[in-house]
C-alpha atoms as a PDB file:
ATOM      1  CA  UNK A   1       0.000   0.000   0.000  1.00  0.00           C
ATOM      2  CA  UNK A   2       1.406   3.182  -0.931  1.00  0.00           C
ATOM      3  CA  UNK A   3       1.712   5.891   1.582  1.00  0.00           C
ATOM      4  CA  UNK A   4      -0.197   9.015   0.337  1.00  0.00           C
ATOM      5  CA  UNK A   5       0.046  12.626   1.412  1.00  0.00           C
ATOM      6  CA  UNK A   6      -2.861  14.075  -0.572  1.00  0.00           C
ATOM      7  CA  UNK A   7      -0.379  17.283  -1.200  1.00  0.00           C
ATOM      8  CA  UNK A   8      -1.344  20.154  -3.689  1.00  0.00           C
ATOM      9  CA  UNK A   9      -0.580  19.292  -7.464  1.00  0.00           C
ATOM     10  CA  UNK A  10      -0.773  20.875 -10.911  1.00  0.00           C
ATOM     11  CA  UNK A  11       0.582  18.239 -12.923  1.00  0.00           C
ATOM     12  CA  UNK A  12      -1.154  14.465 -13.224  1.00  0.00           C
ATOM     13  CA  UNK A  13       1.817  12.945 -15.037  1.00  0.00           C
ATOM     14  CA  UNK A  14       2.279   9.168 -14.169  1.00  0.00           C
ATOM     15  CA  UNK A  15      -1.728   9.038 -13.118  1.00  0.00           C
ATOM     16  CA  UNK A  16      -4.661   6.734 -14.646  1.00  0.00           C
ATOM     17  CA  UNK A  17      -8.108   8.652 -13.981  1.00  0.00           C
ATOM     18  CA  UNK A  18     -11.159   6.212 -14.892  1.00  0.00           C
ATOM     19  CA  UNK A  19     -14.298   7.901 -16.030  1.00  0.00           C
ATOM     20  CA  UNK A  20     -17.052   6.056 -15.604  1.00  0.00           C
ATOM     21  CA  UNK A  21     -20.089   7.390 -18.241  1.00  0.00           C
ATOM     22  CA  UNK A  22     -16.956   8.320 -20.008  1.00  0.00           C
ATOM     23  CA  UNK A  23     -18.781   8.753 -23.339  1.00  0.00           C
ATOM     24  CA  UNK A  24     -21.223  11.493 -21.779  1.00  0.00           C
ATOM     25  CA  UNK A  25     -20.789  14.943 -22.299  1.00  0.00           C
ATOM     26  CA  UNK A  26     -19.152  15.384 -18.680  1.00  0.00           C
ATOM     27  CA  UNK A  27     -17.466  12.384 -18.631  1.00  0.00           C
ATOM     28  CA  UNK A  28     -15.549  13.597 -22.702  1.00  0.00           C
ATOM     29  CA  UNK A  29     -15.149  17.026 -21.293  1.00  0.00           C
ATOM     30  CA  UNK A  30     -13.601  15.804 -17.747  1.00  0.00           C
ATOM     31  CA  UNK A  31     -11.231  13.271 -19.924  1.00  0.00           C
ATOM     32  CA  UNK A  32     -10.021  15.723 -21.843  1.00  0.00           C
ATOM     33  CA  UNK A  33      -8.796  18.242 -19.154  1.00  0.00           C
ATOM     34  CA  UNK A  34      -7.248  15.143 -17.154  1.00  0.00           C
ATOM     35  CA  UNK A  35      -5.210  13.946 -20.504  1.00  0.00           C
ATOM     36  CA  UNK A  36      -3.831  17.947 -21.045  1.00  0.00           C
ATOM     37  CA  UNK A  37      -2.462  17.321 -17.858  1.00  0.00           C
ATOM     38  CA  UNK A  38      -0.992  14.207 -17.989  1.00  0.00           C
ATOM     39  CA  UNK A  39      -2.864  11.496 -16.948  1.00  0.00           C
ATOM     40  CA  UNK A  40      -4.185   8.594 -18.919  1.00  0.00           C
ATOM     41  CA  UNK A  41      -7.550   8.024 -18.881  1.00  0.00           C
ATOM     42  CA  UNK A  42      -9.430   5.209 -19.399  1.00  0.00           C
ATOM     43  CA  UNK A  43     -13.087   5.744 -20.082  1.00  0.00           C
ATOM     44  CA  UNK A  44     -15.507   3.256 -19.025  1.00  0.00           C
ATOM     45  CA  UNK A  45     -19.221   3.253 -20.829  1.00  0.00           C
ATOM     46  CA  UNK A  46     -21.459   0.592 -21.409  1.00  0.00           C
ATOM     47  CA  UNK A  47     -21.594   0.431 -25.173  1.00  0.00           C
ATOM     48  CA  UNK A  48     -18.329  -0.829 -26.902  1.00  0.00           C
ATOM     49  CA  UNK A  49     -19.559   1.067 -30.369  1.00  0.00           C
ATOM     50  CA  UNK A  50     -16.227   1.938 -32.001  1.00  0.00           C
ATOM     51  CA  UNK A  51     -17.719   4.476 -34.238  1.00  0.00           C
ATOM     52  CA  UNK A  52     -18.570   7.058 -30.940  1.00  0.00           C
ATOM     53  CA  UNK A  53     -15.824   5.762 -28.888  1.00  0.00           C
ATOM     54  CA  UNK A  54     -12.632   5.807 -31.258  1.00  0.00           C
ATOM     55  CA  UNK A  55     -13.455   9.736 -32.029  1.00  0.00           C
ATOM     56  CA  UNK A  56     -13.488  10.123 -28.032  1.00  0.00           C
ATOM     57  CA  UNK A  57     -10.099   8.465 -27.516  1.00  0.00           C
ATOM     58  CA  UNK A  58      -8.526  10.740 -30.755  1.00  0.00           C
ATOM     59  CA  UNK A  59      -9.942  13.739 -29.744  1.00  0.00           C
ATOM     60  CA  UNK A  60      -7.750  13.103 -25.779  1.00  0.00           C
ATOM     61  CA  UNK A  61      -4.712  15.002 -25.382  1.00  0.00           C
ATOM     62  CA  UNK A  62      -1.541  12.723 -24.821  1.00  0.00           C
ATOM     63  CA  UNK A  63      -1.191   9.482 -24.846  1.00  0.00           C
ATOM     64  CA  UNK A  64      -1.801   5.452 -23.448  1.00  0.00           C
ATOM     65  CA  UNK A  65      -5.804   6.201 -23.167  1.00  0.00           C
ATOM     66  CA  UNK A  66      -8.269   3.012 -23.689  1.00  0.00           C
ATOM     67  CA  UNK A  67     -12.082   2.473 -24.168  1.00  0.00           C
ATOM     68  CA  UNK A  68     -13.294  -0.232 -21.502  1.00  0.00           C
ATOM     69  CA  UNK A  69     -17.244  -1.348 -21.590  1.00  0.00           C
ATOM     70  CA  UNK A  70     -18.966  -2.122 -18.602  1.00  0.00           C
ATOM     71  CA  UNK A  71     -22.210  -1.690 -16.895  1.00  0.00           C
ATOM     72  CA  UNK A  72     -23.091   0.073 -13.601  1.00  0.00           C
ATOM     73  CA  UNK A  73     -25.832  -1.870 -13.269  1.00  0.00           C
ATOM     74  CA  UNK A  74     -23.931  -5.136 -13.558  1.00  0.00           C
ATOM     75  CA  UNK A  75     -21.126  -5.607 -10.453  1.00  0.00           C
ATOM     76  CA  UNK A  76     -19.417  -8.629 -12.235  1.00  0.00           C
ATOM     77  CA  UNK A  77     -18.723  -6.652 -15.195  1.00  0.00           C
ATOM     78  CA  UNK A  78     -17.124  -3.500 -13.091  1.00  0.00           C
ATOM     79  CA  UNK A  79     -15.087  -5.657 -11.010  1.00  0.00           C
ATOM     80  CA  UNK A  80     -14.104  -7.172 -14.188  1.00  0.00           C
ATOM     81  CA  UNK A  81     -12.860  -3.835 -15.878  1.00  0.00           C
ATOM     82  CA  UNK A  82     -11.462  -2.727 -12.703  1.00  0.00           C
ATOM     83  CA  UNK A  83      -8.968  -5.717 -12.795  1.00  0.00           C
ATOM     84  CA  UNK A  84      -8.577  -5.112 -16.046  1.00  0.00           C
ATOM     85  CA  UNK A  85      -7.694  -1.579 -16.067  1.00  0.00           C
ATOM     86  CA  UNK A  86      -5.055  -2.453 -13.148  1.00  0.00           C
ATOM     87  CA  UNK A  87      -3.171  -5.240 -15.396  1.00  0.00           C
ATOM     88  CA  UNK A  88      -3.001  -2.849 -18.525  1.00  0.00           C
ATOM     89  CA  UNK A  89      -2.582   0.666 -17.386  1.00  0.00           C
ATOM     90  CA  UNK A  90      -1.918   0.218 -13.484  1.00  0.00           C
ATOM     91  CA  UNK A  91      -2.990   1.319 -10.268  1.00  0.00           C
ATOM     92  CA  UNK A  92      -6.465   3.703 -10.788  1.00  0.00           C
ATOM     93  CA  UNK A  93      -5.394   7.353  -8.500  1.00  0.00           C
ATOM     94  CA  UNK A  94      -8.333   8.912  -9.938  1.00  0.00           C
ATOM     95  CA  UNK A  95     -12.108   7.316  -9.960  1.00  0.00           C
ATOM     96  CA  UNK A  96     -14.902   9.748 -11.736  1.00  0.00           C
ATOM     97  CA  UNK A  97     -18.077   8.787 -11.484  1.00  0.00           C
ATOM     98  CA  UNK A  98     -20.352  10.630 -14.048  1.00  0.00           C
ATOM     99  CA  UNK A  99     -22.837   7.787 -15.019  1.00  0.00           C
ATOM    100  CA  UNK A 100     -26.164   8.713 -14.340  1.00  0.00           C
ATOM    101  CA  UNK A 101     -29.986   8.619 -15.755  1.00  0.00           C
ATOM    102  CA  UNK A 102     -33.176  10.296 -15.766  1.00  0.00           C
ATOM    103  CA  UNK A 103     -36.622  11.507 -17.367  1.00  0.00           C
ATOM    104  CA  UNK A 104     -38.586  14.543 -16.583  1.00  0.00           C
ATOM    105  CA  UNK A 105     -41.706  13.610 -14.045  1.00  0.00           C
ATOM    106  CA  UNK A 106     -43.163  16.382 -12.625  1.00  0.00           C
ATOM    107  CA  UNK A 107     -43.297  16.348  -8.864  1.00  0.00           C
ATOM    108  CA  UNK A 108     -47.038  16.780  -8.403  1.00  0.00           C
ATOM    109  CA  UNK A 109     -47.469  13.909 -10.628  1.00  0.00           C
ATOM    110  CA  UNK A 110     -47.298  10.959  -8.366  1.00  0.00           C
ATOM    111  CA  UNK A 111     -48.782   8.124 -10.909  1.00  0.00           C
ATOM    112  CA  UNK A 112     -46.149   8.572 -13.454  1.00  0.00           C
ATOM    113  CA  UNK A 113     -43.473   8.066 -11.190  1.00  0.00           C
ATOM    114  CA  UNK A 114     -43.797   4.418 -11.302  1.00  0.00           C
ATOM    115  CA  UNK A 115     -42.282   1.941  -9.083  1.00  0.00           C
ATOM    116  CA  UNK A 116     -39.783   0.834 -12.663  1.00  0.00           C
ATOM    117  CA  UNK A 117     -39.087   4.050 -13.370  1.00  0.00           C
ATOM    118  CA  UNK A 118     -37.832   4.669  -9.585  1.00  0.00           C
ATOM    119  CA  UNK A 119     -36.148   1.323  -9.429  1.00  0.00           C
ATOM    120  CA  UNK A 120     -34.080   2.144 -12.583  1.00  0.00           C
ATOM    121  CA  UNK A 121     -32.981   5.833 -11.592  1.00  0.00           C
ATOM    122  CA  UNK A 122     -31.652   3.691  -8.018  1.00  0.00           C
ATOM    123  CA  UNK A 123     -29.914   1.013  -9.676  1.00  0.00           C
ATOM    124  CA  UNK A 124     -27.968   3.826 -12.061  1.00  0.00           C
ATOM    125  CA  UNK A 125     -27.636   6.719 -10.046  1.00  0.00           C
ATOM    126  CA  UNK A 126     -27.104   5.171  -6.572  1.00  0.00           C
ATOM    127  CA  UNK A 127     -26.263   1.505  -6.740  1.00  0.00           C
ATOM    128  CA  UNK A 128     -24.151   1.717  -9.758  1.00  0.00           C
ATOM    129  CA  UNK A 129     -22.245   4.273  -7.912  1.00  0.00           C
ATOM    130  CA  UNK A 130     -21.567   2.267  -5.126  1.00  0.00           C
ATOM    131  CA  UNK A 131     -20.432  -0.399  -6.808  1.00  0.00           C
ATOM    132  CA  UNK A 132     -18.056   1.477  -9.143  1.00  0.00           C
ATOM    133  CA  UNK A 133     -16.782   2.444  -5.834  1.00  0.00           C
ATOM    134  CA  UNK A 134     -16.637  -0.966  -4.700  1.00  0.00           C
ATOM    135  CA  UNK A 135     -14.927  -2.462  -7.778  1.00  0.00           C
ATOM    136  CA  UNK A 136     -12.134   0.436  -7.694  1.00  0.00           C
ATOM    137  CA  UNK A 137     -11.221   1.219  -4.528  1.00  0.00           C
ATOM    138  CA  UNK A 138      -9.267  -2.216  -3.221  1.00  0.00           C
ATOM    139  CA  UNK A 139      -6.844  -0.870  -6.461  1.00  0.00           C
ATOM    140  CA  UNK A 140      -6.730   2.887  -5.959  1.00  0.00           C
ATOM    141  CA  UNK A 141      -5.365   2.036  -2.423  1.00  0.00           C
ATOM    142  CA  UNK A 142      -2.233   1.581  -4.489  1.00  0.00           C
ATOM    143  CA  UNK A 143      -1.712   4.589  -5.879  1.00  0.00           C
ATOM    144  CA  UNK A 144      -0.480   7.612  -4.617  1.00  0.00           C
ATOM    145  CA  UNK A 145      -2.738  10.268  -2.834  1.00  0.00           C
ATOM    146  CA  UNK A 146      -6.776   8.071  -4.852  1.00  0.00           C
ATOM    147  CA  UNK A 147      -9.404  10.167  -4.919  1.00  0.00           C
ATOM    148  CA  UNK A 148     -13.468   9.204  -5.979  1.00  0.00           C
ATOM    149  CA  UNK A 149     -15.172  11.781  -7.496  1.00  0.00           C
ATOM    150  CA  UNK A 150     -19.397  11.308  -7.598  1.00  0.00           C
ATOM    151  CA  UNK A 151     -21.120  13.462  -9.628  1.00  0.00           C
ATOM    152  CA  UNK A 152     -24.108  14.427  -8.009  1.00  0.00           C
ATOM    153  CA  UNK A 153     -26.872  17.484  -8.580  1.00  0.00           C
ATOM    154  CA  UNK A 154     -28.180  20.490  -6.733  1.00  0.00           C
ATOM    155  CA  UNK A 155     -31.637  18.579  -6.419  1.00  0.00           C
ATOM    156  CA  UNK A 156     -30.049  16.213  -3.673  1.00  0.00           C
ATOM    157  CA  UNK A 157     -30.955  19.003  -1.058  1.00  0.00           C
ATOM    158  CA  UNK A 158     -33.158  21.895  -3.402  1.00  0.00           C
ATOM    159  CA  UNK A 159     -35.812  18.941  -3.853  1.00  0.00           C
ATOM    160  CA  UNK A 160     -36.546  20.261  -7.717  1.00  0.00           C
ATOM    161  CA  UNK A 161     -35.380  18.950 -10.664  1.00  0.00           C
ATOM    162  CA  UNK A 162     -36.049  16.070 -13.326  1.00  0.00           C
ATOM    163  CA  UNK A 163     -38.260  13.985 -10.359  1.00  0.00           C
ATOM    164  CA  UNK A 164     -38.506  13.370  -7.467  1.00  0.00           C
ATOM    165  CA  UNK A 165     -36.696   9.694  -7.477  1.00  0.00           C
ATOM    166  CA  UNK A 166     -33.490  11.300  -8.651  1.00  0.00           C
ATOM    167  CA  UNK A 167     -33.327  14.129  -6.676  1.00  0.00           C
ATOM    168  CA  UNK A 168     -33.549  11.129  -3.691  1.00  0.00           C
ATOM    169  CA  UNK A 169     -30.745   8.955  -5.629  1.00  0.00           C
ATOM    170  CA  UNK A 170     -28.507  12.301  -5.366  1.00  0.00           C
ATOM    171  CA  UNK A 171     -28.970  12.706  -1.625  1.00  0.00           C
ATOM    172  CA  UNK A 172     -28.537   9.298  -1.008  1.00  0.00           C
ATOM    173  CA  UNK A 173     -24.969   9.874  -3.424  1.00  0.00           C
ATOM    174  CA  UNK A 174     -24.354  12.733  -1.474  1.00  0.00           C
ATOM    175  CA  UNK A 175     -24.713  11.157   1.901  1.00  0.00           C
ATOM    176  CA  UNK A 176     -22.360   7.924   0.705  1.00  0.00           C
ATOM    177  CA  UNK A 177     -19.756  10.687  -0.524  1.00  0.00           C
ATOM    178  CA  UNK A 178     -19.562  11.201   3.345  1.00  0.00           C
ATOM    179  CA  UNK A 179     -19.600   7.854   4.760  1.00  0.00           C
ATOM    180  CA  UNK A 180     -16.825   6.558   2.519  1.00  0.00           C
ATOM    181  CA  UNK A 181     -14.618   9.579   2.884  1.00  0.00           C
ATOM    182  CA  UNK A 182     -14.692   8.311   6.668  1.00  0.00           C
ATOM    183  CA  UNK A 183     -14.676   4.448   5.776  1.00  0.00           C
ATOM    184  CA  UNK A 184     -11.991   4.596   3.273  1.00  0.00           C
ATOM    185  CA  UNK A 185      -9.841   7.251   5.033  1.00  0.00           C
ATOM    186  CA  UNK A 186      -6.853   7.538   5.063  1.00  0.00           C
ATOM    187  CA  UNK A 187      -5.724   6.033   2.170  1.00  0.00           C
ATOM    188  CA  UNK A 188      -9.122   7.529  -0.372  1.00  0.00           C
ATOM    189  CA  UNK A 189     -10.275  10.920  -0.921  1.00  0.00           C
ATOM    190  CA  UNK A 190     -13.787  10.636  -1.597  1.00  0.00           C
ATOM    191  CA  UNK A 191     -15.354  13.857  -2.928  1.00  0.00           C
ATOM    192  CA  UNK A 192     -18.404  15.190  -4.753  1.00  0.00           C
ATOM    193  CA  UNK A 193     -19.689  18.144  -7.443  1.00  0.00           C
ATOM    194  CA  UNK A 194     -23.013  19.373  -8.052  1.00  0.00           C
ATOM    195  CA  UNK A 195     -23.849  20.796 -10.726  1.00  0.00           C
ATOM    196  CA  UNK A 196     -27.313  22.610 -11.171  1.00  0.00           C
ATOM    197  CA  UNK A 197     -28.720  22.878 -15.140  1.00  0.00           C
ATOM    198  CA  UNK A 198     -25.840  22.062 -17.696  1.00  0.00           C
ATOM    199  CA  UNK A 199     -26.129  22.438 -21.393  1.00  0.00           C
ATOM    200  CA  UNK A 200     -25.631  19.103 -22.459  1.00  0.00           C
ATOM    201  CA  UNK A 201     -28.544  16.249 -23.584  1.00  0.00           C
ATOM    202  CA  UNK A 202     -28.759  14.761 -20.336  1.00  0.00           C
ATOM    203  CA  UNK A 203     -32.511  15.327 -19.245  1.00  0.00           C
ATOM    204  CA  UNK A 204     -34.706  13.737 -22.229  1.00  0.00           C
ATOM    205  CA  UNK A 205     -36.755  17.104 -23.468  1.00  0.00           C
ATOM    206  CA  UNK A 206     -34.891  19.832 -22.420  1.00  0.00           C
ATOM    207  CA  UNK A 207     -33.281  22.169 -24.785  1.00  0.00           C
ATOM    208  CA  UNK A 208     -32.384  25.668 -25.790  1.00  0.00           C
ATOM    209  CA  UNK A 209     -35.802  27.122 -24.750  1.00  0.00           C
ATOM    210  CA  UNK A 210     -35.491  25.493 -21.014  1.00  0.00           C
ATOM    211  CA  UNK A 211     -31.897  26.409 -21.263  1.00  0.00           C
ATOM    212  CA  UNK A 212     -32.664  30.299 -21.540  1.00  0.00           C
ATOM    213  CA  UNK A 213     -35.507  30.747 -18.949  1.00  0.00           C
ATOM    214  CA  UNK A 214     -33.345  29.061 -16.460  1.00  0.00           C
ATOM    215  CA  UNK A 215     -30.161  31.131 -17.182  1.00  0.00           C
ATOM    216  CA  UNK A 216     -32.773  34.123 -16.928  1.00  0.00           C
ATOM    217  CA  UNK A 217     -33.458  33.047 -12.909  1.00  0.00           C
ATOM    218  CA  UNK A 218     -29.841  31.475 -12.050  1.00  0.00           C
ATOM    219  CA  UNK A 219     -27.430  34.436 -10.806  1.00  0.00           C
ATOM    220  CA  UNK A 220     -24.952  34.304 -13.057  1.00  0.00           C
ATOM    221  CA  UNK A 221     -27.318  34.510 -15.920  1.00  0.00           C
ATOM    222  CA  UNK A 222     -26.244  31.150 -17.421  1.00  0.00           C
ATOM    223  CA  UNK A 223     -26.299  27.421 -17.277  1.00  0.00           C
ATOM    224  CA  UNK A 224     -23.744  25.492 -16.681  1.00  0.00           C
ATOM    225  CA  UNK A 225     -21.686  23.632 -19.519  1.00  0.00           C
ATOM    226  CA  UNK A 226     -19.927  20.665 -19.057  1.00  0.00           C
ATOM    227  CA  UNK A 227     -16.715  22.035 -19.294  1.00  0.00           C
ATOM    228  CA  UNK A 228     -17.484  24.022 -15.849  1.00  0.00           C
ATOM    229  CA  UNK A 229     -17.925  20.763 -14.133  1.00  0.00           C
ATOM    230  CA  UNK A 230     -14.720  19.218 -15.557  1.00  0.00           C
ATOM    231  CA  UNK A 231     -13.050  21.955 -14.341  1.00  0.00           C
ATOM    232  CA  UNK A 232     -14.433  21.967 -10.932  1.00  0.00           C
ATOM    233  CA  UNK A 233     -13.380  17.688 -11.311  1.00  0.00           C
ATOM    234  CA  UNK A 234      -9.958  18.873 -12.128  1.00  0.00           C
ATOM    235  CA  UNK A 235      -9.680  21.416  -9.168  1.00  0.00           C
ATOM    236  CA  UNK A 236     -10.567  18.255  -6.392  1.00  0.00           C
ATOM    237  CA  UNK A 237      -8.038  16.085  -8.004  1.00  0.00           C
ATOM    238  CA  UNK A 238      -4.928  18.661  -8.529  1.00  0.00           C
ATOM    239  CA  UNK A 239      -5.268  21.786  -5.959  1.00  0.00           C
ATOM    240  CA  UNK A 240      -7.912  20.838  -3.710  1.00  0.00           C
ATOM    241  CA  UNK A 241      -5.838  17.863  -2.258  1.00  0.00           C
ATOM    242  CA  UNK A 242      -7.339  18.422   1.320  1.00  0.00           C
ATOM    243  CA  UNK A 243     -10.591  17.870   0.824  1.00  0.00           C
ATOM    244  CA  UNK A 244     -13.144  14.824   1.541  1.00  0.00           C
ATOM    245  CA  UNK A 245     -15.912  13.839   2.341  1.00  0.00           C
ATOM    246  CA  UNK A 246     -17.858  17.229   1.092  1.00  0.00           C
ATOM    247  CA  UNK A 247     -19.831  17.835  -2.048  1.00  0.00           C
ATOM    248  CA  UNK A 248     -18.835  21.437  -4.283  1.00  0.00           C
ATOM    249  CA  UNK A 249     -21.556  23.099  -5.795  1.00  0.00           C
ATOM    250  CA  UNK A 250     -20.960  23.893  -9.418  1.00  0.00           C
ATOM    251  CA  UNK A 251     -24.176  25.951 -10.602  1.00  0.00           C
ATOM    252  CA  UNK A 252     -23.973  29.323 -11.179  1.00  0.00           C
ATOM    253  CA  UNK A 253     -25.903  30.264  -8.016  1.00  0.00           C
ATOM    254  CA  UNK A 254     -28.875  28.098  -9.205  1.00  0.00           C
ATOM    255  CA  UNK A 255     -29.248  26.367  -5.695  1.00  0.00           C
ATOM    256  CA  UNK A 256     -29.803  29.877  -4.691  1.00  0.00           C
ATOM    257  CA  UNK A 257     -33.410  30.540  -6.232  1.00  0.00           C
ATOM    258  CA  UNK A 258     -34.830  27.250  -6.815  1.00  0.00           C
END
């Protein structure tokens, strides 16, 4: 086990970061500031399509990045990639998590939120982060100075957003961020970012007209992109070495009004 320090950085030479979701607009954005600054990335998504994931890998900065396919809502087939990830590029020091899933339910709505719809958004956005967690972390603890990044979302504690069943999966992210920044200390960092509305095709339905009328009520006057949330992903792995076990909100103020 390798003795870690969890020191300030600016460089991530010599470091494999795994995005998981890696073909998602967060997850290409996040890999491609982690590759301009050294590290090689594998990306983990469940399709193996060569045609979307072979423009992905070109587009990276640097070099020694792979495409690995796995499921989060299979365990075997994480565990699997996890071991294989460690025999081809090494020991994982970074672990994003930026899989996720939803569809717009309006909160008032009870009946549509049916029980398959709320098991689904659970097993992706809750369970599948756990057991990403749970298929890295026995290899990031040897690396130097691991950290787990969850990507979570301002509805964990504003209560709005796509529905009601993910804005529950979120807290319940949020509240594991905690527990296994305590459970896997010292040798993890365990960390979260929330971001509020980002520009990307993640929530089936919205688009430019959504995207405007909430920039109109958020403080900063915009949504968020997903190059703000790499960012932010890049900040807790480089100069935000001390931190664990809390969540940074990414949003643009949008917490603040809704």
């Amino acid at each position: 086990m390798t003795q870690s320090t969890f020191q300030p950085i600016t460089q991530l030479d010599g470091k494999v970061a795994v995005i998981i979701g890696g073909a998602g607009a967060i997850g290409i954005a996040t890999a491609r500031h982690l590759a301009a600054l050294g590290a090689r990335v594998a990306l983990v998504h469940r399709s193996d399509d060569p045609k979307r994931t072979q423009p992905i890998l070109d587009s990276l900065p640097g070099t020694g990045h792979k495409f690995y396919t796995a499921s989060v809502t299979d365990s075997a087939s994480l565990k699997s990639v996890a071991a294989q990830i460690q025999n081809e590029m090494g020991a994982t020091h970074i672990l994003v998590n930026s899989a996720g899933f939803t569809q717009p339910v309006p909160l008032n709505d009870l009946d549509a939120l049916s029980d398959e719809l709320i098991d689904s958004i659970f097993q992706v956005n809750w369970r599948g982060v756990f057991a990403s967690i749970r298929a890295f972390a026995p290899h990031m603890k040897k690396a130097q100075d691991p950290v787990i990044i969850n990507v979570s979302s301002i509805a964990a504690f504003t209560g709005m957003g796509s529905n009601l069943a993910y804005a529950a999966a979120k807290a319940g992210t949020d509240l594991m961020t905690k527990a296994l920044a305590k459970a896997l200390s010292p040798e993890l960092r365990v960390v979260g970012i929330s971001p509020g509305v980002v520009n990307t095709s993640f929530v089936p339905g919205r688009g430019p007209e959504f995207n405007q009328k909430a920039a109109l009520s958020t403080p900063l006057r915009r949504v968020g992109e997903s190059e703000d949330v790499a960012q932010a992903i890049v900040a807790l792995t480089t100069t935000l070495a001390f931190a664990t076990g809390t969540t940074l909100v990414v949003d643009g103020g949008r917490h603040l009004v809704s």
